[in-house]
N, C-alpha and C. Protein backbone atom coordinates (compact mmCIF):
# COMPACT_ATOMS: atom_id res chain seq x y z
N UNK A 1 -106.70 -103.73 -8.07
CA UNK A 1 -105.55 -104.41 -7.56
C UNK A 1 -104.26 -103.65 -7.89
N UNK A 2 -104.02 -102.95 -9.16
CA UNK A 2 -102.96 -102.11 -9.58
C UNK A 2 -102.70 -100.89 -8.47
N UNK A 3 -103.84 -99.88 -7.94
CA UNK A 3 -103.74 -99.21 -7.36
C UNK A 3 -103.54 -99.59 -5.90
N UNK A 4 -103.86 -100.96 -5.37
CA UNK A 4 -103.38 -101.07 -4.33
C UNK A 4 -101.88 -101.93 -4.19
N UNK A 5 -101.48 -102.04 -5.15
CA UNK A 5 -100.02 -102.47 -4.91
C UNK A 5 -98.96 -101.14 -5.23
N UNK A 6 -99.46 -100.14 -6.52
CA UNK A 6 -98.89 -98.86 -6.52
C UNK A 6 -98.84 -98.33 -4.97
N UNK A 7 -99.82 -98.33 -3.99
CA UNK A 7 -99.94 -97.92 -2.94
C UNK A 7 -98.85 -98.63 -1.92
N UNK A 8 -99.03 -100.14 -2.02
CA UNK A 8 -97.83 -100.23 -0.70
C UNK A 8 -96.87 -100.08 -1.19
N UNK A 9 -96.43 -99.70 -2.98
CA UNK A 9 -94.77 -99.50 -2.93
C UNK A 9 -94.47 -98.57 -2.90
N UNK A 10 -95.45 -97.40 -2.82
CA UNK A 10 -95.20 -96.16 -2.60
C UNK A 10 -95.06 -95.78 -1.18
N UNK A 11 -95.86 -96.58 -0.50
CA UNK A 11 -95.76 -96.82 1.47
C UNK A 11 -94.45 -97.07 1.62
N UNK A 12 -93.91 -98.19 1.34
CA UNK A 12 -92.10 -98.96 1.21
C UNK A 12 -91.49 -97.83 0.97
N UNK A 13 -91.54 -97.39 -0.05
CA UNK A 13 -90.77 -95.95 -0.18
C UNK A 13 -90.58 -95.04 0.54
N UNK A 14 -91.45 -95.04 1.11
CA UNK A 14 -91.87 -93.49 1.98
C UNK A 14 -91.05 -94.11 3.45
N UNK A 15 -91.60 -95.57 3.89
CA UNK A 15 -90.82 -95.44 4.98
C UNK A 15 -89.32 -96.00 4.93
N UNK A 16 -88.86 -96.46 3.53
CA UNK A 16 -87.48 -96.78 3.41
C UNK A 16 -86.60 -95.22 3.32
N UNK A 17 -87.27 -94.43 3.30
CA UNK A 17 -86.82 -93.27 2.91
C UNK A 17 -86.91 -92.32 4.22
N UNK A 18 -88.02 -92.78 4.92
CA UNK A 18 -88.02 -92.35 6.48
C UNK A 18 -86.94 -92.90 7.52
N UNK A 19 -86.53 -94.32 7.49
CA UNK A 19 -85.39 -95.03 7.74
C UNK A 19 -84.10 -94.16 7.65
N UNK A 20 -84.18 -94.00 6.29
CA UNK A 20 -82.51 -93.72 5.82
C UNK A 20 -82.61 -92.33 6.31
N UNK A 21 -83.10 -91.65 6.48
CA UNK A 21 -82.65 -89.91 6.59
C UNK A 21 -83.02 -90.17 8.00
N UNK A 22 -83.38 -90.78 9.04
CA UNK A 22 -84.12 -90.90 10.55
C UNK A 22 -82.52 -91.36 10.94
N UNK A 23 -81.90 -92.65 10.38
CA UNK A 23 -80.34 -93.18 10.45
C UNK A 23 -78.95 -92.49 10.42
N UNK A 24 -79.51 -91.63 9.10
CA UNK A 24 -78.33 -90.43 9.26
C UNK A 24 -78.46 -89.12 9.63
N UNK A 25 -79.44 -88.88 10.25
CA UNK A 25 -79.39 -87.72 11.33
C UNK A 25 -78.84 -88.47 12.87
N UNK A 26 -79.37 -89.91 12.90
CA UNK A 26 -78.89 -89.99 14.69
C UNK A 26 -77.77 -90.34 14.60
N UNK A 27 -77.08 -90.78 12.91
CA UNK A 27 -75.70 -91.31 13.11
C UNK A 27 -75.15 -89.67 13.54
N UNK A 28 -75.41 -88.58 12.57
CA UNK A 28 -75.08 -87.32 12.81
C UNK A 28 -74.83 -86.60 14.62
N UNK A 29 -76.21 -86.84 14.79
CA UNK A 29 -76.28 -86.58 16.04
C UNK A 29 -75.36 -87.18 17.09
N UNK A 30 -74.96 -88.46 16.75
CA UNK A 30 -74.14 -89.36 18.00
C UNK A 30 -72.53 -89.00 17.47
N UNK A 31 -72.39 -88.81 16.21
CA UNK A 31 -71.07 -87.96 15.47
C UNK A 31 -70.92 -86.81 15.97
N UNK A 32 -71.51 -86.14 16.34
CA UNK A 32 -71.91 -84.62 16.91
C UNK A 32 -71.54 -84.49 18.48
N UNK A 33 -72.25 -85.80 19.30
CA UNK A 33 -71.60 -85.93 20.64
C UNK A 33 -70.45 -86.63 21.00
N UNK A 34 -70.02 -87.46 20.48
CA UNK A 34 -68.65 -88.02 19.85
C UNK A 34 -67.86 -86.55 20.23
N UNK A 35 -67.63 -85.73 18.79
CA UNK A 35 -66.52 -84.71 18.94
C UNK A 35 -66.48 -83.68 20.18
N UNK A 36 -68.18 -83.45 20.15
CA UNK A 36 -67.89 -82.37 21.41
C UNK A 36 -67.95 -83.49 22.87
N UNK A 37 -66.98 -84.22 23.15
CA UNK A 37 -66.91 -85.16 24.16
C UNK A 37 -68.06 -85.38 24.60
N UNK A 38 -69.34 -85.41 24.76
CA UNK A 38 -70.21 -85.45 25.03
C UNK A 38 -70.42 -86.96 25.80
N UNK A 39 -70.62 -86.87 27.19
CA UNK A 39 -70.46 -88.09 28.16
C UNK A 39 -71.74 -87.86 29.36
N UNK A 40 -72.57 -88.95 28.99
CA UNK A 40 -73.75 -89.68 30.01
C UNK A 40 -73.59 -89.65 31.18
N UNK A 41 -72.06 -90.48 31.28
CA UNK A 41 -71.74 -90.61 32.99
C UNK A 41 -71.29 -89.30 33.40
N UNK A 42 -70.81 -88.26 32.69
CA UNK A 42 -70.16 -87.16 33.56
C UNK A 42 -71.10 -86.57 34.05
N UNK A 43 -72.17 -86.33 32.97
CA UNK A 43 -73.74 -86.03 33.60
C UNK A 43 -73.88 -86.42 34.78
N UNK A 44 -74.25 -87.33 35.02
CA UNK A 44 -75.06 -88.42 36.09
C UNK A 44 -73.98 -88.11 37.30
N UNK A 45 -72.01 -87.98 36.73
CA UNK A 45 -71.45 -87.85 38.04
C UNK A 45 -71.63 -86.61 38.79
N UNK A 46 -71.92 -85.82 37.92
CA UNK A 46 -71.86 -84.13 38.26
C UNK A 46 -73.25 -83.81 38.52
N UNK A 47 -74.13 -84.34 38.52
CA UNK A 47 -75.72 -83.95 38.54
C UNK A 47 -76.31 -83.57 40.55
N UNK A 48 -75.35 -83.94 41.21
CA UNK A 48 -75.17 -83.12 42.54
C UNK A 48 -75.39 -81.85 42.31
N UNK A 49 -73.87 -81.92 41.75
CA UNK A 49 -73.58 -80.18 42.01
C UNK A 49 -74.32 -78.77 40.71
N UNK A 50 -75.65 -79.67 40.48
CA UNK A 50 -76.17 -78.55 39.31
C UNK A 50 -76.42 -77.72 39.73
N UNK A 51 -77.18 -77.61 41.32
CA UNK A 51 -77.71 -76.18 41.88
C UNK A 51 -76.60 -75.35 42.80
N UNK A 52 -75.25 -75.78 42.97
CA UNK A 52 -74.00 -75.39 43.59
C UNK A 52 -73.95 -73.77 43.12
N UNK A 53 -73.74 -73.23 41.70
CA UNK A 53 -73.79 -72.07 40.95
C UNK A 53 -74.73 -71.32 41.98
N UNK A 54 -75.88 -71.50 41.31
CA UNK A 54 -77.20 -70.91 41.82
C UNK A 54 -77.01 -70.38 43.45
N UNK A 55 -76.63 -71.31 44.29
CA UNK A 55 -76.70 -71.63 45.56
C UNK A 55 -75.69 -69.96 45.73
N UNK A 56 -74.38 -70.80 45.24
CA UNK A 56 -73.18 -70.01 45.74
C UNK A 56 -73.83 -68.17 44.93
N UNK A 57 -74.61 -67.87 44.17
CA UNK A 57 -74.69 -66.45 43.91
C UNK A 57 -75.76 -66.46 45.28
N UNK A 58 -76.47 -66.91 45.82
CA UNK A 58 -77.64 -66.38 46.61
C UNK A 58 -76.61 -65.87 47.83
N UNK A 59 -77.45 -64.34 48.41
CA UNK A 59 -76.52 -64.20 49.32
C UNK A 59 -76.19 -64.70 50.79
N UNK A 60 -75.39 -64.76 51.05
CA UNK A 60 -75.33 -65.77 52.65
C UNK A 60 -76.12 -64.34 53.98
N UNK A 61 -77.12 -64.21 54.05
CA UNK A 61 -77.61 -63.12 55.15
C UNK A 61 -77.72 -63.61 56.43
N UNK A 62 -77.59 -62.91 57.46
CA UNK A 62 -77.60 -63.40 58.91
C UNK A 62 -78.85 -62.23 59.11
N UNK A 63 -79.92 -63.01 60.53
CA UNK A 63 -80.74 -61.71 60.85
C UNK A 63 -80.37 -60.99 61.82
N UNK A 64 -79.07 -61.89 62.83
CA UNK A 64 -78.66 -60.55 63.39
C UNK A 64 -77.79 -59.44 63.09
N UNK A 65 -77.23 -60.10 61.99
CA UNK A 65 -76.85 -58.43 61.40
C UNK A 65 -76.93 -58.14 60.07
N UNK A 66 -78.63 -58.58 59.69
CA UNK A 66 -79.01 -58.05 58.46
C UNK A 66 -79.46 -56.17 57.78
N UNK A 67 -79.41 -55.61 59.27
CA UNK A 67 -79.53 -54.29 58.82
C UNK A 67 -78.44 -53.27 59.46
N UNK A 68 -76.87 -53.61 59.58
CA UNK A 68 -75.65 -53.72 60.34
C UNK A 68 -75.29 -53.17 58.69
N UNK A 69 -74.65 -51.68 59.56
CA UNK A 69 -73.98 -51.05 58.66
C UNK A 69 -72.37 -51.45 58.49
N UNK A 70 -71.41 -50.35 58.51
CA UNK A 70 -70.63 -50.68 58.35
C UNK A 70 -69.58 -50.64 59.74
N UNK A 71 -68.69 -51.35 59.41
CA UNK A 71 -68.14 -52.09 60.91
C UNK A 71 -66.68 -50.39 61.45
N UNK A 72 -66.01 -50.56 62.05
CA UNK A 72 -65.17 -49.64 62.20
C UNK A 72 -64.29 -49.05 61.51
N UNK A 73 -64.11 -50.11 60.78
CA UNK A 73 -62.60 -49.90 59.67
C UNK A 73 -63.29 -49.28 58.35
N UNK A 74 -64.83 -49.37 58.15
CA UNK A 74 -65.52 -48.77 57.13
C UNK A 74 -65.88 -49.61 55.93
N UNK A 75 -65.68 -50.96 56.29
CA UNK A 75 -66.29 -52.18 55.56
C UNK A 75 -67.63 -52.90 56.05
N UNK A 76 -68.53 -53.43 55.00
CA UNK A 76 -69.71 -53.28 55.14
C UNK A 76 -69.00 -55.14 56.05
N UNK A 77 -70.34 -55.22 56.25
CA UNK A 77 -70.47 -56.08 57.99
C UNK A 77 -71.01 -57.95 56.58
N UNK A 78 -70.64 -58.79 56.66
CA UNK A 78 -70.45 -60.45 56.49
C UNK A 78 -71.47 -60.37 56.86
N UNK A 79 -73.10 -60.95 56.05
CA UNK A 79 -73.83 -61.40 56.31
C UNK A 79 -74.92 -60.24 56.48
N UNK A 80 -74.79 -59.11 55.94
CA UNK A 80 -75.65 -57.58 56.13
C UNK A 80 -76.08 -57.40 54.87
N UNK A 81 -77.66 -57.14 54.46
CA UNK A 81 -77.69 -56.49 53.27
C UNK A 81 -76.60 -55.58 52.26
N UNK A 82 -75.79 -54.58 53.51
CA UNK A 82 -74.92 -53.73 52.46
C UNK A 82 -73.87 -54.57 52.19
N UNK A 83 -73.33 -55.34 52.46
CA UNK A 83 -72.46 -56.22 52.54
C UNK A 83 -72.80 -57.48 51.06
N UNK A 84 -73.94 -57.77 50.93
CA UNK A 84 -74.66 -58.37 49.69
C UNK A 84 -74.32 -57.28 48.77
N UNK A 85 -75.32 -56.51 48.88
CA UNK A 85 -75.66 -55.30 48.04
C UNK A 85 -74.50 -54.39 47.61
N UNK A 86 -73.54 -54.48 47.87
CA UNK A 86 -72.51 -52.92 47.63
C UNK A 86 -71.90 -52.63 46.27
N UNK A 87 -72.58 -53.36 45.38
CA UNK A 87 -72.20 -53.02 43.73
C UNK A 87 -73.61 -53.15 43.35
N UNK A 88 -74.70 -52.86 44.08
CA UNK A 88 -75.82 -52.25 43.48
C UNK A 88 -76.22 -51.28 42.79
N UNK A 89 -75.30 -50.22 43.22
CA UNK A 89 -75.54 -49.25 42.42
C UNK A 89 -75.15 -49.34 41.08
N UNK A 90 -73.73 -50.05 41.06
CA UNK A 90 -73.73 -50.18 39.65
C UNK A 90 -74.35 -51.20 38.90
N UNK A 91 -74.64 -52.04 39.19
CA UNK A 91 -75.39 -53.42 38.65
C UNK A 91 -76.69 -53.37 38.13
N UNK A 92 -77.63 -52.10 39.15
CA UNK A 92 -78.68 -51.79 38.54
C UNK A 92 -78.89 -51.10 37.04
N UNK A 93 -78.16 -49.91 37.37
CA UNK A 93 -78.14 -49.20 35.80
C UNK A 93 -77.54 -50.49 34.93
N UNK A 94 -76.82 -51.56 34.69
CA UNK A 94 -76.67 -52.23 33.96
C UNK A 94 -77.60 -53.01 33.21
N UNK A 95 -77.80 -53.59 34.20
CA UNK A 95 -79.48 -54.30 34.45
C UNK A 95 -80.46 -54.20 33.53
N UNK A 96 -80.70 -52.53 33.76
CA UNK A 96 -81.38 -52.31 32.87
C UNK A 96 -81.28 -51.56 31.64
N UNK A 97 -80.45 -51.41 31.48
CA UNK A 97 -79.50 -51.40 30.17
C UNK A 97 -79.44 -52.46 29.40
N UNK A 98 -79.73 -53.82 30.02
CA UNK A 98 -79.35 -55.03 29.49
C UNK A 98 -80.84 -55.34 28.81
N UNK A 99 -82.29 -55.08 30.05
CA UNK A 99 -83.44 -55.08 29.52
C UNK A 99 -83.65 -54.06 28.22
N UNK A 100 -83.46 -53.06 28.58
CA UNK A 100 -83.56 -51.95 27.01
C UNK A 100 -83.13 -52.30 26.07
N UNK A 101 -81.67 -53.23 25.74
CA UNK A 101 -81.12 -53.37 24.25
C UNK A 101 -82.15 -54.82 24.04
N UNK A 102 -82.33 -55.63 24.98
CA UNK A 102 -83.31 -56.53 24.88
C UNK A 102 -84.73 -56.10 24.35
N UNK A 103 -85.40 -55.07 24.53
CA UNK A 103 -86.44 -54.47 24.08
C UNK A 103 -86.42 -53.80 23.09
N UNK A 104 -85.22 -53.09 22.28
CA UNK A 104 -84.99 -52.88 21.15
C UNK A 104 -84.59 -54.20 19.98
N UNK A 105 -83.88 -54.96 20.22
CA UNK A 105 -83.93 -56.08 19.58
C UNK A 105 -84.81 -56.12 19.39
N UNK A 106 -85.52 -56.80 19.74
CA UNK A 106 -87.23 -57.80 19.74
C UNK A 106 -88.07 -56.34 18.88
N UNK A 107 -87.75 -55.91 19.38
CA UNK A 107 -88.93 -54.11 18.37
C UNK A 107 -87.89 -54.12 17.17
N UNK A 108 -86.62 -54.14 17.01
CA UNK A 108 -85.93 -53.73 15.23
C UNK A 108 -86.65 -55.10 14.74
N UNK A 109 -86.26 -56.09 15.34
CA UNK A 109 -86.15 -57.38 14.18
C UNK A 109 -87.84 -57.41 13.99
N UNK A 110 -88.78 -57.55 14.60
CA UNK A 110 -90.22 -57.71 14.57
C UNK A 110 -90.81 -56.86 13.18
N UNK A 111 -89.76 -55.67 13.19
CA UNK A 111 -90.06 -54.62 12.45
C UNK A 111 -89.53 -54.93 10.86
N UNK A 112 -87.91 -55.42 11.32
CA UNK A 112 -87.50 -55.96 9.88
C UNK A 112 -88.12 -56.87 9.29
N UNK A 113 -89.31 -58.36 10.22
CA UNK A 113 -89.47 -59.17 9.68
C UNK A 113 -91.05 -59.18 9.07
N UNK A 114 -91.49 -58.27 9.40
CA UNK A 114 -92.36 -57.57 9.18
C UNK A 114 -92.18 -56.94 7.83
N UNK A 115 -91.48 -55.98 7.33
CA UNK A 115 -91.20 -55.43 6.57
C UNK A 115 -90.47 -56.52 5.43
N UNK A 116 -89.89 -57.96 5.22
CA UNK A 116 -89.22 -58.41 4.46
C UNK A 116 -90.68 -59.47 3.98
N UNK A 117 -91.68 -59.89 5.31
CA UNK A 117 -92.75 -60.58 5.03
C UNK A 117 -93.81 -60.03 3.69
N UNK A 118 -94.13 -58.63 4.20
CA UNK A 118 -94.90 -57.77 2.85
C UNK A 118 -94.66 -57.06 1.90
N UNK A 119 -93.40 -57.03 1.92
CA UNK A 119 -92.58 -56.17 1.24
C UNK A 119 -92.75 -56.54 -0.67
N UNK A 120 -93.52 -56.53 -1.23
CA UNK A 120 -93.54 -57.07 -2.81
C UNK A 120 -92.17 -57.20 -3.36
N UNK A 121 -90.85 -56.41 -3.60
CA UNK A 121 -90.16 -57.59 -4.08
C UNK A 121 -89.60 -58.65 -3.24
N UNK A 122 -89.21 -58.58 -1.71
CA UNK A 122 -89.10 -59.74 -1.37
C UNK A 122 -90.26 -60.96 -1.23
N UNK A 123 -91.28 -60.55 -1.63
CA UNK A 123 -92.50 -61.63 -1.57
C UNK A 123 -92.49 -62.34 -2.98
N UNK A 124 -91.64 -61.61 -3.97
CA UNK A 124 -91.76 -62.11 -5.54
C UNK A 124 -90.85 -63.49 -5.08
N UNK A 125 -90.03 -62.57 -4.21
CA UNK A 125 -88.15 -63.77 -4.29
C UNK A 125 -88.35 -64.83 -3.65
N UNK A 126 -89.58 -64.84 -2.88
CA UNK A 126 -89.96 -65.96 -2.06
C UNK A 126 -90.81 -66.61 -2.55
N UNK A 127 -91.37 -66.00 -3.40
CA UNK A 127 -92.48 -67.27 -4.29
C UNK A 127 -91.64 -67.99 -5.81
N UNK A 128 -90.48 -67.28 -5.94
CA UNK A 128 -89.71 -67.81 -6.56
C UNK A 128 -88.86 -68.86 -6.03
N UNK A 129 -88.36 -68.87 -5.04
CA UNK A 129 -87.31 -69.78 -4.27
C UNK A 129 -88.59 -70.28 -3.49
N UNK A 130 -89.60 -70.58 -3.21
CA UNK A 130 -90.88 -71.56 -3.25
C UNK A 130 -90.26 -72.97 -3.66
N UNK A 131 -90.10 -72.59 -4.98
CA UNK A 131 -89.98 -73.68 -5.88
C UNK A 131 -89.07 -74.70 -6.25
N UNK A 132 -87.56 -74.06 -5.60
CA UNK A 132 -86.61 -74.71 -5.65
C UNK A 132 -86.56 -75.30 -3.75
N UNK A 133 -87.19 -74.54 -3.14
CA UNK A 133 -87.66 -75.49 -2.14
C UNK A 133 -88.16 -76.52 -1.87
N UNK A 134 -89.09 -76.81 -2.53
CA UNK A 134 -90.17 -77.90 -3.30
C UNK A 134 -89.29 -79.09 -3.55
N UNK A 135 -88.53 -78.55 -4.45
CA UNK A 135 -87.47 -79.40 -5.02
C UNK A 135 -86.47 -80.02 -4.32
N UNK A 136 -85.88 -79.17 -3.25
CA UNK A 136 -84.92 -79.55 -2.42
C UNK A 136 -84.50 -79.99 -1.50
N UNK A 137 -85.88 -79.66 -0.93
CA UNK A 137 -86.38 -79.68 0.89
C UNK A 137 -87.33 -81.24 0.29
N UNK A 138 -87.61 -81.73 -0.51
CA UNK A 138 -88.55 -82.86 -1.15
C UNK A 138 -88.22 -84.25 0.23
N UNK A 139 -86.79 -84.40 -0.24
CA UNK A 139 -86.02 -85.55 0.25
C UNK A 139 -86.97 -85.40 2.27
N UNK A 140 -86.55 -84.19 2.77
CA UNK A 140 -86.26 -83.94 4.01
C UNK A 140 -88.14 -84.08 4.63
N UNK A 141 -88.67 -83.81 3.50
CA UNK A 141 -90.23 -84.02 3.95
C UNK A 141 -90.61 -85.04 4.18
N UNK A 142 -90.59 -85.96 3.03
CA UNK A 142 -90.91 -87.45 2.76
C UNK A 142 -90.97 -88.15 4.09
N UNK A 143 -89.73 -88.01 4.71
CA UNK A 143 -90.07 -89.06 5.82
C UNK A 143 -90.70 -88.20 7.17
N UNK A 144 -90.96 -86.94 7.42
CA UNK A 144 -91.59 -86.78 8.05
C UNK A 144 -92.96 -86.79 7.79
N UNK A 145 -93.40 -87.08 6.34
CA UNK A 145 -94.69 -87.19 6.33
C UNK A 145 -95.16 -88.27 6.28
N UNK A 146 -94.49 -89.56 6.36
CA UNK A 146 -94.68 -91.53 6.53
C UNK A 146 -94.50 -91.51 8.06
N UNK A 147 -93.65 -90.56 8.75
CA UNK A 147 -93.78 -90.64 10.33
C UNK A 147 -94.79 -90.26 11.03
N UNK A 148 -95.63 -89.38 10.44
CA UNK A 148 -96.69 -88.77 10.42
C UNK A 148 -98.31 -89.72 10.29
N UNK A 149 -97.36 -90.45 9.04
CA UNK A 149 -98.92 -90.81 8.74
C UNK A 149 -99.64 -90.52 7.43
N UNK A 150 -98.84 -89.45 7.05
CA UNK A 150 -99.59 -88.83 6.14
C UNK A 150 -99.40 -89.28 4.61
């Protein structure tokens, strides 16, 4: 009988403690949309025009003069591929310029995190600060592990 009343006040605990930190994260969270104006209805009023962006970059092409060079005056032709296209040339080399520093990222950091993961003294510093994790992060577990179940 001792161990099952130790048990539900340790249950009470767990989810009075799941309560209180579940309360002040959504108070946080609704404090959070509060400052950055954050508004439901502007959503809902503006939710038309979400694909407007999108729309307005696609290009406006016509097929009768989708392969219509350039007109007399030496401007590409309203509604013509070159007329879409005429900062292609530069946009491409950008492009992929933009993919390459993207592919170096992802290859340095993979490499740094790699290297800080096996690295023996940063593996000492992490089994050291383990512990004050344990300790600190304690509060922030608790109730995800009564939400859980566990």
């Amino acid at each position: 009988m001792q161990f099952e009343q130790y048990y539900q006040q340790a249950r009470r605990k767990q989810k009075m403690d799941a309560l209180m930190w579940s309360s002040m994260f959504m108070l946080l969270y609704l404090l959070s949309g509060h400052y950055a104006e954050f508004s439901l209805s502007t959503i809902l009023r503006n939710a038309p025009a979400l694909f407007d962006y999108i729309y307005d970059t696609l290009p406006q092409l016509s097929w009768d003069v989708l392969f219509a060079s350039r007109d007399e005056n030496g401007r590409a032709v309203p509604g013509s591929l070159i007329y879409w296209g005429y900062r292609l040339p530069i946009q491409i080399p950008l492009l992929w310029e933009t993919i390459n520093v993207a592919i170096a990222a992802t290859l340095v950091s993979s490499v740094v995190a790699i290297i800080l993961l096996f690295w023996p003294p940063v593996m000492a510093m992490r089994l050291r600060l383990f512990e004050w994790q344990c300790v600190l992060l304690s509060p922030f577990y608790a109730p995800c592990r009564s939400l859980l179940g566990r």
